[in-house]
C-alpha atoms as a PDB file:
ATOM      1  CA  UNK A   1     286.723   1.042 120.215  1.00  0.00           C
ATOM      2  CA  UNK A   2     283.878   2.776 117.924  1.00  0.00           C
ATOM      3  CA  UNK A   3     285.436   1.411 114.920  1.00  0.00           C
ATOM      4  CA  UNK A   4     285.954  -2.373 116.472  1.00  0.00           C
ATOM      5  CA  UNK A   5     282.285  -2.587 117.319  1.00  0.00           C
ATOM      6  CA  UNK A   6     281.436  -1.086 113.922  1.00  0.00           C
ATOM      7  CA  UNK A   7     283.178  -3.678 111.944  1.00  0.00           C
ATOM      8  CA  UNK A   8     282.523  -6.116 114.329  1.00  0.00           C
ATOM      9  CA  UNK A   9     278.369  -5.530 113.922  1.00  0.00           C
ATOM     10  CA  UNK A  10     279.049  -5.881 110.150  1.00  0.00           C
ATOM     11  CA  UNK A  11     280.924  -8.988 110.467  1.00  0.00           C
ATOM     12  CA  UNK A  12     278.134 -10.826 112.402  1.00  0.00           C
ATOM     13  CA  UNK A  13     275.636  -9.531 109.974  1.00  0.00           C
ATOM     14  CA  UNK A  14     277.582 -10.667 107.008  1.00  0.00           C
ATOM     15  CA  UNK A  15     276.904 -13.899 105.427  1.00  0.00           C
ATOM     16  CA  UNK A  16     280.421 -14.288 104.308  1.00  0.00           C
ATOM     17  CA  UNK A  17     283.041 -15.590 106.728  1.00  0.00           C
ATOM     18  CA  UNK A  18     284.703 -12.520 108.218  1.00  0.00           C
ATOM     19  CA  UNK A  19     288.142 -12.918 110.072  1.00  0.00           C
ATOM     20  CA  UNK A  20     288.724  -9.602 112.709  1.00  0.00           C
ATOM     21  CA  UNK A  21     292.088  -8.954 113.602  1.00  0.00           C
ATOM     22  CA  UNK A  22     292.653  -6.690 116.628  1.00  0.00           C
ATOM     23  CA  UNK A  23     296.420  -5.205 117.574  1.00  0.00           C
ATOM     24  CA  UNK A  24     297.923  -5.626 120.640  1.00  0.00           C
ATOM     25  CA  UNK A  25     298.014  -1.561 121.130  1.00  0.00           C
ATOM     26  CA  UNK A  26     294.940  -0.943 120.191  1.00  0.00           C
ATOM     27  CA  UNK A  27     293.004  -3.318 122.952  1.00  0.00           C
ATOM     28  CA  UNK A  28     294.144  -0.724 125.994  1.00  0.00           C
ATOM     29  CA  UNK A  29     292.713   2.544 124.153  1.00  0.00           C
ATOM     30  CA  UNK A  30     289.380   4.431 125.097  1.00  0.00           C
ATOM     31  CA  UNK A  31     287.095   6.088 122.508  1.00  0.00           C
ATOM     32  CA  UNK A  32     283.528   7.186 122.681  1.00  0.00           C
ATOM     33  CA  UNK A  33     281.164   3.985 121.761  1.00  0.00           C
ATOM     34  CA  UNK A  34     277.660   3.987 121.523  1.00  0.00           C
ATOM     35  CA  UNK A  35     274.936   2.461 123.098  1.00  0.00           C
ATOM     36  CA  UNK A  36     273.149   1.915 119.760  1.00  0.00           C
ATOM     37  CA  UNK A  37     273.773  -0.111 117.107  1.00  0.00           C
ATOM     38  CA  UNK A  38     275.366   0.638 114.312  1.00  0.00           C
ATOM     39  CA  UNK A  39     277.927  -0.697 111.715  1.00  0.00           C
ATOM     40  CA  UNK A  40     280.919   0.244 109.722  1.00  0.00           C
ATOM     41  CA  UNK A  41     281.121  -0.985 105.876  1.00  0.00           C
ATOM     42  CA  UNK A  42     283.345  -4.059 105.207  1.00  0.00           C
ATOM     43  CA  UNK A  43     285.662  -2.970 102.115  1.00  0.00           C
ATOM     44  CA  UNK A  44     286.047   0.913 102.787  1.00  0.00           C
ATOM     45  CA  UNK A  45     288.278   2.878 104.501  1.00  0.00           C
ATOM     46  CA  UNK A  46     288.239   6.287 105.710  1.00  0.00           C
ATOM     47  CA  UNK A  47     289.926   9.804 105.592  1.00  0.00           C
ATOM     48  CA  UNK A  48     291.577  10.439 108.749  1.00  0.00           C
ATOM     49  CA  UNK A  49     293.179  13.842 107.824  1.00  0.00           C
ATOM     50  CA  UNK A  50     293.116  15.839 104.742  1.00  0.00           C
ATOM     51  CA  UNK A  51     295.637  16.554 102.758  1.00  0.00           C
ATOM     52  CA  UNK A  52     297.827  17.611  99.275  1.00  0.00           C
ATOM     53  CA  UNK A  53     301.223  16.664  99.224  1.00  0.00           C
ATOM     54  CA  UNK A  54     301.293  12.844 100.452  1.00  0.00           C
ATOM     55  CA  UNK A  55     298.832  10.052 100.937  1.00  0.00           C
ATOM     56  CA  UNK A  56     300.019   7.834 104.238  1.00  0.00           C
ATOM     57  CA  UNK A  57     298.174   4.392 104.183  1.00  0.00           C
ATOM     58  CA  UNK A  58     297.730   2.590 107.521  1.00  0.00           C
ATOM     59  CA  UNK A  59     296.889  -0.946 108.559  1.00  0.00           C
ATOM     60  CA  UNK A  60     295.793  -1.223 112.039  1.00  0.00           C
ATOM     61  CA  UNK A  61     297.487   0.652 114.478  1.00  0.00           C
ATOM     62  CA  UNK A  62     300.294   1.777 112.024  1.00  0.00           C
ATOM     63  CA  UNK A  63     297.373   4.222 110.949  1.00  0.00           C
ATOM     64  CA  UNK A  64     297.970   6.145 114.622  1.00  0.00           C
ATOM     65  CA  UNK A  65     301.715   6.018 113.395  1.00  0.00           C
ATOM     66  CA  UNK A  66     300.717   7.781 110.661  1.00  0.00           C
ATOM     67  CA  UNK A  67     298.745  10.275 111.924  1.00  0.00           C
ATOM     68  CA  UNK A  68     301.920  11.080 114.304  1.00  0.00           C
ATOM     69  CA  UNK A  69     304.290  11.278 111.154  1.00  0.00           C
ATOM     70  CA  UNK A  70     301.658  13.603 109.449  1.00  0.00           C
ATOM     71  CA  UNK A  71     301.432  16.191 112.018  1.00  0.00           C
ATOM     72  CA  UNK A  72     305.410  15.705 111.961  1.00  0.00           C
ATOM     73  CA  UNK A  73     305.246  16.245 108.099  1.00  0.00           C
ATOM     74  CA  UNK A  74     303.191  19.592 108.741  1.00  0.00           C
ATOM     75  CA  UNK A  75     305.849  21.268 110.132  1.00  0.00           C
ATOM     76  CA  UNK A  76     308.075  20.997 107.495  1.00  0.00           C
ATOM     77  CA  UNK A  77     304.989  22.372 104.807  1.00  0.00           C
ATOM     78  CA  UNK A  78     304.910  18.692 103.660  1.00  0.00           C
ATOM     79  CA  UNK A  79     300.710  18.450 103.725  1.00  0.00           C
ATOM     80  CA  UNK A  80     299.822  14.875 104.224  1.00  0.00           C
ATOM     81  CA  UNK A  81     296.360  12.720 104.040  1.00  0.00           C
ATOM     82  CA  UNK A  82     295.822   9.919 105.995  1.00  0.00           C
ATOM     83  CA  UNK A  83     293.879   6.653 105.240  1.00  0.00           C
ATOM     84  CA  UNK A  84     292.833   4.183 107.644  1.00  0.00           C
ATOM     85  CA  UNK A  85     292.262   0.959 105.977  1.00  0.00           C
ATOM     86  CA  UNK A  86     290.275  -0.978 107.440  1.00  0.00           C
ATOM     87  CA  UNK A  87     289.470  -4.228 105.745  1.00  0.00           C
ATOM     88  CA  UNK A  88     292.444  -6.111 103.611  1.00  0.00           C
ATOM     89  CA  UNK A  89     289.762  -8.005 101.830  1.00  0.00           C
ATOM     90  CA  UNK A  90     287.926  -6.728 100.301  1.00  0.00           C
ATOM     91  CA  UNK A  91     290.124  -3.830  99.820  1.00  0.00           C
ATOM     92  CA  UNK A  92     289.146  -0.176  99.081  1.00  0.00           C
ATOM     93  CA  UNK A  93     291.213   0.859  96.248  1.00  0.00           C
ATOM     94  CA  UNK A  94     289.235   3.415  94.851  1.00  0.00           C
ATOM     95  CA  UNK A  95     290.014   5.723  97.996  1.00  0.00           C
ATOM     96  CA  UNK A  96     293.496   5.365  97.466  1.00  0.00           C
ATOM     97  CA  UNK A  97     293.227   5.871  93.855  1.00  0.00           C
ATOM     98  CA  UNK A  98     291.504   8.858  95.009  1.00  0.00           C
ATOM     99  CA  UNK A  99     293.879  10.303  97.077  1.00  0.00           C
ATOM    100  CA  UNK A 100     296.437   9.495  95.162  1.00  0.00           C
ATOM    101  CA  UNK A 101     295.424  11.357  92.584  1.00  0.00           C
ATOM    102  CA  UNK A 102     294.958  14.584  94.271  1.00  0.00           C
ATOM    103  CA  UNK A 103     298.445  14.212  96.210  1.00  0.00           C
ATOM    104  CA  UNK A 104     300.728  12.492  93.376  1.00  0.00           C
ATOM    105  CA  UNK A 105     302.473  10.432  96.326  1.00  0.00           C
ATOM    106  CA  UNK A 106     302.459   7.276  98.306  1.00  0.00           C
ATOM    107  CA  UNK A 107     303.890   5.836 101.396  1.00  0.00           C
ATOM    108  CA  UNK A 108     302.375   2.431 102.818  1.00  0.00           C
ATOM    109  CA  UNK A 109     303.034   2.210 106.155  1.00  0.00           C
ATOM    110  CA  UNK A 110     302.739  -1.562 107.673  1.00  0.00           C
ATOM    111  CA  UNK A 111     304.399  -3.991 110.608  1.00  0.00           C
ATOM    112  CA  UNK A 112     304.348  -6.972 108.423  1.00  0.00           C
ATOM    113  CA  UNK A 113     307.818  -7.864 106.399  1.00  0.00           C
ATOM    114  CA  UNK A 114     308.894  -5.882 103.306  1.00  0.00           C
ATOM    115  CA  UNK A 115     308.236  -9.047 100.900  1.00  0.00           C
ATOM    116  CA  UNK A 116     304.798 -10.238  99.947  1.00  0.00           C
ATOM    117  CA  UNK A 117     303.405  -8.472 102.617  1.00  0.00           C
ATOM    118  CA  UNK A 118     299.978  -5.671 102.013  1.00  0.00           C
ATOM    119  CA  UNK A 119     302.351  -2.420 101.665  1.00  0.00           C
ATOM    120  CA  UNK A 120     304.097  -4.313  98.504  1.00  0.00           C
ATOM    121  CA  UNK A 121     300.220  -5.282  97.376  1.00  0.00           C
ATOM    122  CA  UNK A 122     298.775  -1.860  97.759  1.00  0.00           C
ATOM    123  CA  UNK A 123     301.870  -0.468  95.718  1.00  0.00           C
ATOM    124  CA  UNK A 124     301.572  -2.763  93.091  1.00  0.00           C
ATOM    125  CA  UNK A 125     297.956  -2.364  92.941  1.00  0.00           C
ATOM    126  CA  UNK A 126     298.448   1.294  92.531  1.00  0.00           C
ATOM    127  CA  UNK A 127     301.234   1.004  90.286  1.00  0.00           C
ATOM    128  CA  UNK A 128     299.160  -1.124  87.693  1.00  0.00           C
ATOM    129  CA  UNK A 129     295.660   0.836  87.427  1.00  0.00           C
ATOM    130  CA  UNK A 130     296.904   4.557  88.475  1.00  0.00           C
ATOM    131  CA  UNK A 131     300.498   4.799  87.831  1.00  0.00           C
ATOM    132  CA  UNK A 132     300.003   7.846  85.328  1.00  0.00           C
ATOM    133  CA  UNK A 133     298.586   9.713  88.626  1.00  0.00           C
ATOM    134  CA  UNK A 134     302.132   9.075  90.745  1.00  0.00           C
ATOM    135  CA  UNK A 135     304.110  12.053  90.449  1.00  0.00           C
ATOM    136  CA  UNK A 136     306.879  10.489  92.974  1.00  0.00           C
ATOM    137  CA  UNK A 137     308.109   6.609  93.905  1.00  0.00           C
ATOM    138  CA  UNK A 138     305.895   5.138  95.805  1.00  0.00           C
ATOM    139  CA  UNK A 139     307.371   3.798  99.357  1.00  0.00           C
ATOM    140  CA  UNK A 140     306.652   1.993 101.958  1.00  0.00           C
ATOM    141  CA  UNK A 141     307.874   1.569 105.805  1.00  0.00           C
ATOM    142  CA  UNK A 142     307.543  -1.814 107.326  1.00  0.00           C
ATOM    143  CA  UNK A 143     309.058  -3.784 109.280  1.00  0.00           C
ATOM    144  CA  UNK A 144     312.512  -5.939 108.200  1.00  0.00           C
ATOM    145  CA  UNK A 145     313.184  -8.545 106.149  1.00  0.00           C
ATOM    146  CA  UNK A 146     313.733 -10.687 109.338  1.00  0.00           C
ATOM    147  CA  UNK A 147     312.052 -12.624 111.995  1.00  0.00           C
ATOM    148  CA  UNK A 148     310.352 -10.268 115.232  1.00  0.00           C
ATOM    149  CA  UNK A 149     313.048 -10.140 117.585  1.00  0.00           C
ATOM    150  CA  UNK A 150     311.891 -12.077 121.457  1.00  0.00           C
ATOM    151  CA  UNK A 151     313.418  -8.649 123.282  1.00  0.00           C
ATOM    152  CA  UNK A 152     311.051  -5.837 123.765  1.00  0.00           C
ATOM    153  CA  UNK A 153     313.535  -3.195 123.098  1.00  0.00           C
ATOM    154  CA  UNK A 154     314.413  -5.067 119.806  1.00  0.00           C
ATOM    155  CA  UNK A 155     310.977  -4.702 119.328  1.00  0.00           C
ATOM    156  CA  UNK A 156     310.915  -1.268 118.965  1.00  0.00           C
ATOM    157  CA  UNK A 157     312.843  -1.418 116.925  1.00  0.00           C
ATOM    158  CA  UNK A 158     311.327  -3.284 114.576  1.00  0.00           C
ATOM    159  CA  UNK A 159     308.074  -1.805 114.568  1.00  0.00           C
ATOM    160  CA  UNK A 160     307.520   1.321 111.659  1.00  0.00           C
ATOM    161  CA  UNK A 161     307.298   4.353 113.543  1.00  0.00           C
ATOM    162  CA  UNK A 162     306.613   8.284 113.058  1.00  0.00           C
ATOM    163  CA  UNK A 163     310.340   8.842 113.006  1.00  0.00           C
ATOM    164  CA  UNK A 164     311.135   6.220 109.837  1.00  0.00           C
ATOM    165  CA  UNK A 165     308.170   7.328 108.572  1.00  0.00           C
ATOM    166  CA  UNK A 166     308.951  10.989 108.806  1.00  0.00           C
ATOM    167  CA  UNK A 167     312.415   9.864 107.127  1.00  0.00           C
ATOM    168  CA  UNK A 168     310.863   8.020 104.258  1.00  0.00           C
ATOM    169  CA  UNK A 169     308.487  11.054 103.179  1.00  0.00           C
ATOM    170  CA  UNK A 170     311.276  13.570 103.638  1.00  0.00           C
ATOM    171  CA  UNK A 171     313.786  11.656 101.762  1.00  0.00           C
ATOM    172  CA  UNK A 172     311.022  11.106  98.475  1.00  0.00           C
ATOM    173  CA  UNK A 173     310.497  15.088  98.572  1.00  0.00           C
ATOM    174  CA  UNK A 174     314.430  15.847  98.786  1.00  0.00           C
ATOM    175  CA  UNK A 175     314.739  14.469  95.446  1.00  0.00           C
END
C-alpha cells in the first residue's frame, strides 16, 4: 500500500503518460501508509534484502515470492539479494548491474510466459552490457509456455513460486 500510493503520486505528477498495474494479491494486503504526501521515483527499484551469493529480481508480487525463496535460500548458506522492480519502463538497470556485480548470479523471477516476456528482457539486457560480471547462467522462473489455465488449482500451478524458485537457485549452485 505505501509503495502503490508512492508511485501512484509520481504518476499524477508526471507529465508523461504513466500506465499502473496493480496484482490481484497485492490489492487485499495492509502496510503502514501515510497521511502525507510523498512519492516514489518512476525508473528505480529498491533493495529488499541484502545479499552475496544471488540477486532475485521481482515484478510485482513475484517480488514477495522472492523474498520467501530467499529466506528459503538462507538456510542452505545460499545468501541472496532481493530487488523489487518497480517500473518496467523506464527500467532501472543500473541496480541490477549493481547487484549483479557484487553477487555474480541472476534469477528473474516473473508470472508472464517464458518467451518475449520482461525475465527474458532483463537477462538479455544483463547479458549484453555486464556479462563479464556473471559468474553463473543467468535463469529465470516464470510461468509456462502456455495459456493460464480457467481452474484455480491449475492456477497454482502455473504461477512461479518459492518452491521452483528455491529449485532454480539450488540447481545453478549444484553445478
Amino acid at each position: 500500500a505505501y509503495t502503490a500510493k508512492g508511485l501512484l503520486n509520481s504518476a499524477i505528477k508526471d507529465n508523461d503518460p504513466v500506465v499502473i498495474c496493480d496484482h490481484k494479491k497485492l490489492l487485499n494486503l495492509e502496510s503502514y501508509v501515510p497521511e502525507t504526501e510523498y512519492q516514489i521515483p518512476i525508473g528505480k527499484s529498491r533493495v529488499l534484502r541484502s545479499g552475496d551469493d544471488l540477486t532475485l529480481v521481482g515484478i510485482s508480487y513475484m517480488t514477495n515470492v522472492c523474498l520467501e525463496a530467499a529466506e528459503i535460500l538462507q538456510t542452505f548458506g545460499i545468501s541472496v539479494e532481493v530487488i523489487d522492480l518497480l517500473s518496467l519502463s523506464p527500467i532501472d538497470n543500473d541496480s541490477i548491474l549493481k547487484s549483479v556485480s557484487k553477487t555474480g548470479a541472476l534469477v528473474v523471477v516473473d508470472e508472464d510466459n517464458p518467451r518475449c516476456g520482461m525475465a527474458s528482457d532483463i537477462i538479455a539486457s544483463v547479458v549484453e552490457t555486464g556479462f563479464h560480471l556473471l559468474r553463473r547462467s543467468p535463469k529465470m522462473v516464470t510461468a509456462p509456455h502456455a495459456p493460464v489455465p480457467y481452474s484455480s488449482s491449475l492456477e497454482d500451478l502455473y504461477v512461479p513460486n518459492a518452491a521452483r524458485v528455491v529449485s532454480t537457485v539450488k540447481e545453478m549452485f549444484e553445478n
